[in-house]
C-alpha atoms as a PDB file:
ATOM      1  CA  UNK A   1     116.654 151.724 133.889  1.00  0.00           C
ATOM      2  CA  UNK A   2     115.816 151.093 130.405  1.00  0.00           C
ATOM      3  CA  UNK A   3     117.249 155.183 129.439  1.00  0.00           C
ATOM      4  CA  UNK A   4     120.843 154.114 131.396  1.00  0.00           C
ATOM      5  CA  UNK A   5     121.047 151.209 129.757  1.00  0.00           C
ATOM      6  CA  UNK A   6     121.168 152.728 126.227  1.00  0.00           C
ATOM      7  CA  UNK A   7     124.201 154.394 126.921  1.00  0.00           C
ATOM      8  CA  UNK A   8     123.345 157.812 126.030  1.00  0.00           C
ATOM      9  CA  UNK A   9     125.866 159.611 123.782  1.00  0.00           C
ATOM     10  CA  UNK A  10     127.736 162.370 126.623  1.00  0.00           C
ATOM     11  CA  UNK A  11     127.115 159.856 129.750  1.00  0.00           C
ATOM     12  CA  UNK A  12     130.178 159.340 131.634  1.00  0.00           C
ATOM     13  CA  UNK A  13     129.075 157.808 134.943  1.00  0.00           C
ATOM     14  CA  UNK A  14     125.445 156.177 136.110  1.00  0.00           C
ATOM     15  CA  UNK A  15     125.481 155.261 139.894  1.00  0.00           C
ATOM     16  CA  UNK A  16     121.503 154.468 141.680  1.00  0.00           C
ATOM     17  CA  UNK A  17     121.373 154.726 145.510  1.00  0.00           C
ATOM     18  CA  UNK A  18     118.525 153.854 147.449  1.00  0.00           C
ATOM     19  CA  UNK A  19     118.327 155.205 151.251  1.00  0.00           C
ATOM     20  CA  UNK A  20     116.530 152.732 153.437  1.00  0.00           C
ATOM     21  CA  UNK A  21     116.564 153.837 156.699  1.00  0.00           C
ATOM     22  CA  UNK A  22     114.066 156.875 156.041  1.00  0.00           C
ATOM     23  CA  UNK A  23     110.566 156.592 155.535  1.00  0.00           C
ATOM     24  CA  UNK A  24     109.195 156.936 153.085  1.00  0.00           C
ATOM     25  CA  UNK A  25     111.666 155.479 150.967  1.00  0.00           C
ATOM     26  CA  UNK A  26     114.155 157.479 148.726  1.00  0.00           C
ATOM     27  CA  UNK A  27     114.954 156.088 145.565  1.00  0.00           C
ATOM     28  CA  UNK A  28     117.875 158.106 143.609  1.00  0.00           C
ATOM     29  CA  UNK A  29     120.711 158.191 141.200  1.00  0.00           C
ATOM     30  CA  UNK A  30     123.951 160.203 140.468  1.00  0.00           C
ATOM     31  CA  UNK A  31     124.951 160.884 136.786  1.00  0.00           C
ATOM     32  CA  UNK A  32     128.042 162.487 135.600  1.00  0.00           C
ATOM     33  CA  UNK A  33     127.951 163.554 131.759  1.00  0.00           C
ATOM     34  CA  UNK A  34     130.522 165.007 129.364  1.00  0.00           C
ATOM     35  CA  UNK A  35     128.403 168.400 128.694  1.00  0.00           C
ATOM     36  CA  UNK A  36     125.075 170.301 129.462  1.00  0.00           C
ATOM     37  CA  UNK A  37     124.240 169.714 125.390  1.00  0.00           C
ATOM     38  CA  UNK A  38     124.210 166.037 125.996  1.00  0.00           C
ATOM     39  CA  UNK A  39     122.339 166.392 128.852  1.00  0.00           C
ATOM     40  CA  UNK A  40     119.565 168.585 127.232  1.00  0.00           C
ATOM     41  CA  UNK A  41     119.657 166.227 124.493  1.00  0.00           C
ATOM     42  CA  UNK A  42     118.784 162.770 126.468  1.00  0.00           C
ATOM     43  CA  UNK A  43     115.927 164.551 128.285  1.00  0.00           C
ATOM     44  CA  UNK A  44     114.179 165.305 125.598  1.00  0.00           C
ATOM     45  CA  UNK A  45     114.400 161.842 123.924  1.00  0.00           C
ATOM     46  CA  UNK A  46     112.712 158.551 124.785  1.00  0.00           C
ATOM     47  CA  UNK A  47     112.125 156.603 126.835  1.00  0.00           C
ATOM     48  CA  UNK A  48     113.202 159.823 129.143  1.00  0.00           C
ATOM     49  CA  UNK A  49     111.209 162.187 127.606  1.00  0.00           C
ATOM     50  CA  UNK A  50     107.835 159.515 128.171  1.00  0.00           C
ATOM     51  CA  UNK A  51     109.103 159.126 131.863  1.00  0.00           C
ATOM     52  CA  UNK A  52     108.762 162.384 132.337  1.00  0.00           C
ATOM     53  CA  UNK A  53     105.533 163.582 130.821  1.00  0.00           C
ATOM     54  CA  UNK A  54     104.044 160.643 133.126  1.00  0.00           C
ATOM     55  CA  UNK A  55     105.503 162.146 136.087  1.00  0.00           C
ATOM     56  CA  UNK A  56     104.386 165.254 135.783  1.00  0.00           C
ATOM     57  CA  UNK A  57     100.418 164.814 134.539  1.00  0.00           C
ATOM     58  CA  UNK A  58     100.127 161.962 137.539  1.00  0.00           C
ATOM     59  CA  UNK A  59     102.850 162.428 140.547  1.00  0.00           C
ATOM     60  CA  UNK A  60     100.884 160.146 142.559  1.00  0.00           C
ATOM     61  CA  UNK A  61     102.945 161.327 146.135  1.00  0.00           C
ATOM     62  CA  UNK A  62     106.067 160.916 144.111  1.00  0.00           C
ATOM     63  CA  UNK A  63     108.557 164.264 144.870  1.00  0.00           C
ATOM     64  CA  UNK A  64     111.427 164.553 142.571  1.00  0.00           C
ATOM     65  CA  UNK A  65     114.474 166.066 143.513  1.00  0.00           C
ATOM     66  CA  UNK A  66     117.867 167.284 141.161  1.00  0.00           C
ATOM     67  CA  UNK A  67     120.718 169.432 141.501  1.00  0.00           C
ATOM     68  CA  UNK A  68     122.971 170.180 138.580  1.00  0.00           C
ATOM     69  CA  UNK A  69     126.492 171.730 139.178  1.00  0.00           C
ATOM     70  CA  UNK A  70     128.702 173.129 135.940  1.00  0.00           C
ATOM     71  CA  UNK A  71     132.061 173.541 135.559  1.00  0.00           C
ATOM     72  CA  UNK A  72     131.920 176.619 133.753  1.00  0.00           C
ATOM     73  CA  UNK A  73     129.364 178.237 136.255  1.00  0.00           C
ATOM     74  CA  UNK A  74     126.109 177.391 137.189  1.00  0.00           C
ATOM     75  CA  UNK A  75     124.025 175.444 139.511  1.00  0.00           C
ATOM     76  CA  UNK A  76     120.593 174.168 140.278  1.00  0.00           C
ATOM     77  CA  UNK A  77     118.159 172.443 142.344  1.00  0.00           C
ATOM     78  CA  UNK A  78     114.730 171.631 141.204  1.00  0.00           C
ATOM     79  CA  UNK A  79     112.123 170.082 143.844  1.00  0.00           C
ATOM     80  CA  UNK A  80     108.534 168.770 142.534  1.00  0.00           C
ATOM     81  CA  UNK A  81     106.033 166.948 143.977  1.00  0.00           C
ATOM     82  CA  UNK A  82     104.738 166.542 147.906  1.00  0.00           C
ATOM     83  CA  UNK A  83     104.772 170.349 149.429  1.00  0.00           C
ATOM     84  CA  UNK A  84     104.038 167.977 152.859  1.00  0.00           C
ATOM     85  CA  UNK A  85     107.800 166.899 153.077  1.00  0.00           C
ATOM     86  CA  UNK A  86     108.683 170.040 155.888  1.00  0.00           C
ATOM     87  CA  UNK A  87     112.711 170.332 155.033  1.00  0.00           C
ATOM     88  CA  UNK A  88     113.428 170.671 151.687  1.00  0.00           C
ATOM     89  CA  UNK A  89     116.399 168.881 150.306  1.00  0.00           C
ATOM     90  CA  UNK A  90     119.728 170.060 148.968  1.00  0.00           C
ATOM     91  CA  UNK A  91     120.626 173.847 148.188  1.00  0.00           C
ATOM     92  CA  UNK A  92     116.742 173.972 148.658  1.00  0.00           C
ATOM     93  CA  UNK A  93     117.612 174.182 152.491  1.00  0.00           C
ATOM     94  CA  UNK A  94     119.444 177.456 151.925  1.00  0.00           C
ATOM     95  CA  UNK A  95     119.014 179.131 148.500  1.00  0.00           C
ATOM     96  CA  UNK A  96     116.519 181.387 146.554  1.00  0.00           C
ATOM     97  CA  UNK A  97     113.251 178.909 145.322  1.00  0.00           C
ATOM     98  CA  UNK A  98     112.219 179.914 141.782  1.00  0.00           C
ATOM     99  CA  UNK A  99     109.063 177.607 140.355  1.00  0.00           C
ATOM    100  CA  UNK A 100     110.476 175.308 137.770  1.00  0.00           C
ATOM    101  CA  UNK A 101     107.144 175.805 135.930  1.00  0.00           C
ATOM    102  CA  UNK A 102     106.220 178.134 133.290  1.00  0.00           C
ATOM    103  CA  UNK A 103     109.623 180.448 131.229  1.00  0.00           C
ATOM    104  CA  UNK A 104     111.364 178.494 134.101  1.00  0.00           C
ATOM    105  CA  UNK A 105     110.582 174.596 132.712  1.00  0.00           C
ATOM    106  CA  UNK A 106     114.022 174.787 130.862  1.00  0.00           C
ATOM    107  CA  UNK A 107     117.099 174.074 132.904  1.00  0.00           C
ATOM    108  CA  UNK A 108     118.943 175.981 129.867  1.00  0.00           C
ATOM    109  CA  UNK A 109     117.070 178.894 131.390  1.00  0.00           C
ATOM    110  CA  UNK A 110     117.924 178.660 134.362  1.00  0.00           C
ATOM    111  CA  UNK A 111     120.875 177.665 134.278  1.00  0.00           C
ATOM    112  CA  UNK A 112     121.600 181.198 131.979  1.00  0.00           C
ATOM    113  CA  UNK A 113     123.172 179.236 129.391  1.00  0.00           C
ATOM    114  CA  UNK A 114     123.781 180.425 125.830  1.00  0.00           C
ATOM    115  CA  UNK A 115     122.579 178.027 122.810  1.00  0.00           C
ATOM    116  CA  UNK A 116     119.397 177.200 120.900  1.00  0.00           C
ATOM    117  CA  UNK A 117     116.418 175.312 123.312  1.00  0.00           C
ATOM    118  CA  UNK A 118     115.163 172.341 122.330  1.00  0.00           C
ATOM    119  CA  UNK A 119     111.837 171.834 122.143  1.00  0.00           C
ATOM    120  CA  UNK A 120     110.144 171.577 126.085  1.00  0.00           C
ATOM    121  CA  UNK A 121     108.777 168.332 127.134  1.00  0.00           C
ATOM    122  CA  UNK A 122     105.586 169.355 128.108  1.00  0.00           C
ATOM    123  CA  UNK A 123     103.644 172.338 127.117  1.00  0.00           C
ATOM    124  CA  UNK A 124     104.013 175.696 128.657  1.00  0.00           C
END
């Protein structure tokens, strides 16, 4: 992964996982970084920031799944794509859905965290 391989500035850990035994396939990857702020900061730079504009004007059956867990407070789990997949993954299973559309596009946001937002990715 051509973003990974950069080494963004904040990312501790990279580790890809790939689940075989479930169809359709599941594809993933676990990051550990240094700080939300560096976090932000790589999403909304390329190549990530191209990835993701991609994704989200043509899906194409793809879903995409992330949780993110703070330190200092703070948690998440954003689920896009397929609404066919019955059980939804993660915290999803058990916790309050809010759209990750619209006011609710930034994980800063969501997450309640203080700080000026970047610039979103796509328009809202």
């Amino acid at each position: 992964m051509k973003s990974v391989e950069a080494k963004p500035d904040g990312l501790w850990h990279h580790e890809g996982n790939m689940i075989t035994k479930l169809f359709p396939l599941h594809v993933g990857m676990r990051q550990y970084w240094r700080d939300f702020e560096s976090l932000e900061k790589w999403t909304r730079e390329m190549p990530h920031m191209d990835w993701w504009k991609d994704f989200l004007s043509r899906p194409q059956g793809v879903s995409f799944w992330h949780e993110t867990y703070c330190i200092r407070g703070g948690i998440e789990s954003v689920f896009l794509g397929s609404k066919e997949t019955g059980s939804q993954p993660g915290l999803l299973g058990f916790a309050p859905n809010l759209d990750a559309n619209a006011a609710m596009f930034s994980a800063r946001r969501r997450l309640k965290r203080e700080g000026a937002e970047r610039p979103s990715v796509v328009a809202e």
